[in-house]
Each structure stands twice: as C-alpha cells, then as structure tokens.
Protein backbone atom coordinates (compact mmCIF):
# COMPACT_ATOMS: atom_id res chain seq x y z
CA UNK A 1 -41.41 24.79 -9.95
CA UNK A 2 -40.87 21.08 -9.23
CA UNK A 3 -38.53 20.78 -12.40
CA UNK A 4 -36.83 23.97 -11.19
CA UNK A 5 -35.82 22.70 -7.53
CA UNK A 6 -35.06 19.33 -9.27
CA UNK A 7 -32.05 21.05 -11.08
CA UNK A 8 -31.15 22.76 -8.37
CA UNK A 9 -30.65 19.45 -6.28
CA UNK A 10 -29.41 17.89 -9.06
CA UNK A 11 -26.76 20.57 -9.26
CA UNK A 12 -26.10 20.72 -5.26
CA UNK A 13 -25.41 16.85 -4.99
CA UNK A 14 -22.74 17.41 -8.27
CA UNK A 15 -20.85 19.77 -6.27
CA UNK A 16 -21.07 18.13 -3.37
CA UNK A 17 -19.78 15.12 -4.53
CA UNK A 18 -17.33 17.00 -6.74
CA UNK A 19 -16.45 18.33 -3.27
CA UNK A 20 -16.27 15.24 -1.45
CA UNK A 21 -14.40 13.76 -4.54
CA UNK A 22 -11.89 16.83 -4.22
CA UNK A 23 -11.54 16.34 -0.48
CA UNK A 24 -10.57 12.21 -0.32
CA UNK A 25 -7.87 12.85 -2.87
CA UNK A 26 -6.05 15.91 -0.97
CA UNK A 27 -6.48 13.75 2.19
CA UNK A 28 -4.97 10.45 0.05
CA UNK A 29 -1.74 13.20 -0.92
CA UNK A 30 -1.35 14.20 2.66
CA UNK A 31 -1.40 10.56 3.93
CA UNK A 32 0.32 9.36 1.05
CA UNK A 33 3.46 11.85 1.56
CA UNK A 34 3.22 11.54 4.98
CA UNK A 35 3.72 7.83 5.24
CA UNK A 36 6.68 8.13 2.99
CA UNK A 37 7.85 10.23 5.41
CA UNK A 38 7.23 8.15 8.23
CA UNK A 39 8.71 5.19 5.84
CA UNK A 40 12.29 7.27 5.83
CA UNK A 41 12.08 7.44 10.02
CA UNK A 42 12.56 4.41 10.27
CA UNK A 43 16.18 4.26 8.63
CA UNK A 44 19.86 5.49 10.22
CA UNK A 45 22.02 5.82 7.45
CA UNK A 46 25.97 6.26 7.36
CA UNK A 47 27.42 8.22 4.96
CA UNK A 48 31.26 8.77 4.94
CA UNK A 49 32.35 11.48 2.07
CA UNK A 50 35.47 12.00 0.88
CA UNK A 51 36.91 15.64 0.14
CA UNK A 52 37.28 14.96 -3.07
CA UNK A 53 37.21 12.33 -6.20
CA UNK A 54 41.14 12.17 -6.35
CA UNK A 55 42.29 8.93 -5.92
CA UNK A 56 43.95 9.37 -2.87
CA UNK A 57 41.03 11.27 -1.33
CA UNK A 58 39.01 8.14 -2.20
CA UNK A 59 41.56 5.82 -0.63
CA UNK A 60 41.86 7.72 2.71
CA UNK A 61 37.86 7.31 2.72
CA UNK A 62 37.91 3.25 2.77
CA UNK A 63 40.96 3.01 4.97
CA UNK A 64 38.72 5.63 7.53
CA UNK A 65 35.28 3.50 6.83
CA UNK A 66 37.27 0.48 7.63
CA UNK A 67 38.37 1.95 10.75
CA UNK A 68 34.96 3.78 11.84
CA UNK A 69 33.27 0.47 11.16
CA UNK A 70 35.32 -1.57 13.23
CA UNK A 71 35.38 1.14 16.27
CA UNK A 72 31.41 1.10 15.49
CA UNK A 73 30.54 -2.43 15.37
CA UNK A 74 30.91 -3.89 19.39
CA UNK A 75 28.57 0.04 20.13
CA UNK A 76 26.19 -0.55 18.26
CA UNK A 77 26.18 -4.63 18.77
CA UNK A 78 23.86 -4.25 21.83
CA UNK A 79 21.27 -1.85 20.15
CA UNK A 80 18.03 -2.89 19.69
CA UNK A 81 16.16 0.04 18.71
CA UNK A 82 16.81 3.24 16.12
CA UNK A 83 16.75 5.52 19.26
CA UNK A 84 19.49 2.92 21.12
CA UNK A 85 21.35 3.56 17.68
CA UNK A 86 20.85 7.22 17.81
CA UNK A 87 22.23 7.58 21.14
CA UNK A 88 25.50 5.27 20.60
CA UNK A 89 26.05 7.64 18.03
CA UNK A 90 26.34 10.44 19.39
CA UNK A 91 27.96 9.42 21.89
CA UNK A 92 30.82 8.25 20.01
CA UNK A 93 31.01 11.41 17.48
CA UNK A 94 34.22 13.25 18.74
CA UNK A 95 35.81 9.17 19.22
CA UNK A 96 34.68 8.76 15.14
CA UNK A 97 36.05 12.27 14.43
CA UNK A 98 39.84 11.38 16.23
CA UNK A 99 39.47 7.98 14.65
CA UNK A 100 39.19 9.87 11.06
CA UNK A 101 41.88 12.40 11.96
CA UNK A 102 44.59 10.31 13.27
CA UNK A 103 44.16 8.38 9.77
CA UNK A 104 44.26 11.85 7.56
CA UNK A 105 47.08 13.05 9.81
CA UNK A 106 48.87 9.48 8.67
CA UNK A 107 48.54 10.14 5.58
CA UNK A 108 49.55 13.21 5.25
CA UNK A 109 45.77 15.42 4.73
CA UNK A 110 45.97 18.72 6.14
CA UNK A 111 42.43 18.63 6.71
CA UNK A 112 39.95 17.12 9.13
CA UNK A 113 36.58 15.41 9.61
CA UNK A 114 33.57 16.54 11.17
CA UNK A 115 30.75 13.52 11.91
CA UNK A 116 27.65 14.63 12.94
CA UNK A 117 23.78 13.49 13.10
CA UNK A 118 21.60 15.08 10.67
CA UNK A 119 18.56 14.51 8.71
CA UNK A 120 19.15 15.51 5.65
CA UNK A 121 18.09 14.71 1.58
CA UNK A 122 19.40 11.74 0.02
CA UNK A 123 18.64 10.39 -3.91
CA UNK A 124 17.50 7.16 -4.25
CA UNK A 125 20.06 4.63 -3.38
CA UNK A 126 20.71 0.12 -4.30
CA UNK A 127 22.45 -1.92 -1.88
CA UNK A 128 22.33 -5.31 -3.07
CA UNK A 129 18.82 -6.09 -3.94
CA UNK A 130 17.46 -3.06 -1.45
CA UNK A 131 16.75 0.10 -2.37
CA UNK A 132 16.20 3.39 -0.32
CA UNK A 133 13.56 5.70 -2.04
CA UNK A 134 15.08 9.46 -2.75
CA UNK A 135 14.32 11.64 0.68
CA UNK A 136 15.09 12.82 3.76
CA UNK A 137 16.88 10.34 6.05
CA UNK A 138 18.40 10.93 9.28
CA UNK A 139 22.07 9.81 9.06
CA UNK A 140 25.37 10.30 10.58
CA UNK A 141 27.54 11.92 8.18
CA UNK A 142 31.37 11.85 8.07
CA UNK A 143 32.89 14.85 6.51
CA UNK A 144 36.28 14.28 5.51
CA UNK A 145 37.78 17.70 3.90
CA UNK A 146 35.09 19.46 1.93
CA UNK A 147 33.02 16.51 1.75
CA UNK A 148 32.87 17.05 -1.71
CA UNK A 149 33.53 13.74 -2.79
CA UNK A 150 31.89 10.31 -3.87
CA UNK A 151 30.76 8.84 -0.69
CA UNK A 152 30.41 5.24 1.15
CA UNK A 153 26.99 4.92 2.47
CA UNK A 154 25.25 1.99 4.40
CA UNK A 155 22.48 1.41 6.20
CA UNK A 156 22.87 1.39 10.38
CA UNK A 157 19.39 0.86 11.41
CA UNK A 158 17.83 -1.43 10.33
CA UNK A 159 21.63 -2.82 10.20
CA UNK A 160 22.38 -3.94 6.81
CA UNK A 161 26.14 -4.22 7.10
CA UNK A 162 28.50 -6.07 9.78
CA UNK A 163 31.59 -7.05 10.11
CA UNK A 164 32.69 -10.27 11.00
CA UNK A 165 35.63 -11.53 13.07
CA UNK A 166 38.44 -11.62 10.70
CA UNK A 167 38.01 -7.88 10.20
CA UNK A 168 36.89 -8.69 6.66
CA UNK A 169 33.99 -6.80 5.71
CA UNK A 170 30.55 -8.98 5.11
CA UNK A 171 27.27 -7.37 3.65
CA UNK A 172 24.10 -8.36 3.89
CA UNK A 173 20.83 -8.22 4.96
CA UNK A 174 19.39 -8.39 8.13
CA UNK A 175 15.87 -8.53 6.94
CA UNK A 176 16.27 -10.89 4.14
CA UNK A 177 17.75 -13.44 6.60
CA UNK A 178 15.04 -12.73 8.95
CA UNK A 179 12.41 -13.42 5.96
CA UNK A 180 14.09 -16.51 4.71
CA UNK A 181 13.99 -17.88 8.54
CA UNK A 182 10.59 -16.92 9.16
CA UNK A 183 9.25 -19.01 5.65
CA UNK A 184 12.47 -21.62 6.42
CA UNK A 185 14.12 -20.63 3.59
C-alpha cells in the first residue's frame, strides 16, 4: 500500500510540475509578445508613399517630404513627449495634406494626398545603424495617389531626423548622441 501511494505522489508532483512547467512558459509568451508590443508604443513613425514606382511619382514624393519636413520641423521642435507629438500631428493633418496638394497640383498629378494617424503593420526597417523590428507602429501616413508606391519613412518620436538651417536635410540620431554624451564620447 505504501509503494502504491508512493507512485501515486510520485506521479501527482510530475504533473504538477509538468503543469507548473507548462504554465511559466505561456506566461513568458504573453509577456514576451506583450513587451514587444509595448516596445513598438513607444515609436511615431512617418511614412510618405508615393502612388506609384514611376519616376516621376517618386520625384513628386521627395520634393513633398522636403516640404512636409520643413512645415513639420518648428511643430514639432517644442515636443517633448510622443503624446505632445501625437497631438501636433494632428493638428497639422489638413495643413500637411494642402502642403502635398499644392505640390501635385504643380506638377501636374491629378490626384491628391490623404495624411492621417494610424497604427498600422510595418516590416522590419534600417536607418543608419537602427533598426525597427517588423510590427505594428503608430505612424502618420502620407498617401499620395494610391499610395502604392516605394515610400520615405523616418522616425518622429523618438526624433531621428532634423533638419538644419540651410534647409539641407541632416540625419541622425538622437539617441546615439545622447549615449555618446552620457559616456563623453
């Protein structure tokens, strides 16, 4: 009888701890997809797509992210969090949507833009040395046409990109610089 409930104990604590074992791992999956998640919040991307991959489609889309950029840049300046980023935004949608317009109508497009906020699914992405994992991002978008086409992206929030005073565009990034002062590099 001894040996008997010996087996059966020996048996309970397996399952138990196959159980247990069972348990930690869906609760590591949960937490691990969940602070990816969380990891994606805390980016504000910019995505400007072009209607299509024709050449001049692709042109109209830098002369409009040079434009959108500039308009952008003294906004968003004074932000300081993604929510103050958020808010510019959208704000400013139907001024980034005119801006893109009066440059189509320029050259010629007989369609329009549409910018909007959205969170939406994006592949993985390199900018410079950073890279943005593949998933869902919120992001103001800038449909020009169909939106079809190849797209310029960026990063808003944490700001990766800026423009400097002689309306020439300078990348870089914000947290790198912030790194390299914080070690005196």
């Amino acid at each position: 009888m001894a040996i008997i409930l010996f087996v059966k104990e020996s048996k309970m604590k397996r399952i138990i701890a196959i159980f247990f074992c069972v348990f930690l791992i869906g609760v590591a999956i949960f937490f691990g997809a969940s602070s990816t998640q969380n990891k994606h919040k805390e980016y504000l991307r910019i995505h400007i797509r072009a209607n299509s991959n024709s050449s001049l489609d692709q042109n109209v889309k830098y002369q409009i992210k040079d434009k959108v950029v500039e308009y952008l840049t003294p906004i968003i300046s004074s932000c300081t969090t993604k929510q103050d980023f958020e808010d510019a935004l959208q704000k400013n949608l139907i001024h980034i949507e005119c801006i893109a317009n009066e440059i189509l109508a320029q050259n010629t497009f007989d369609y329009k833009s549409q910018a909007l906020l959205k969170n939406e699914y994006f592949p993985a992405r390199s900018y410079n040395e950073f890279t943005l994992e593949s998933g869902y991002y919120d992001a103001l978008i800038v449909n020009l046409g169909s939106g079809k086409g190849d797209n310029w992206w960026c990063v808003v929030y944490p700001p990766l990109c800026f423009i400097n005073s002689s309306s020439n565009y300078v990348y870089k990034s914000r947290l790198v610089q912030i790194i390299k002062n914080f070690f005196g590099g």
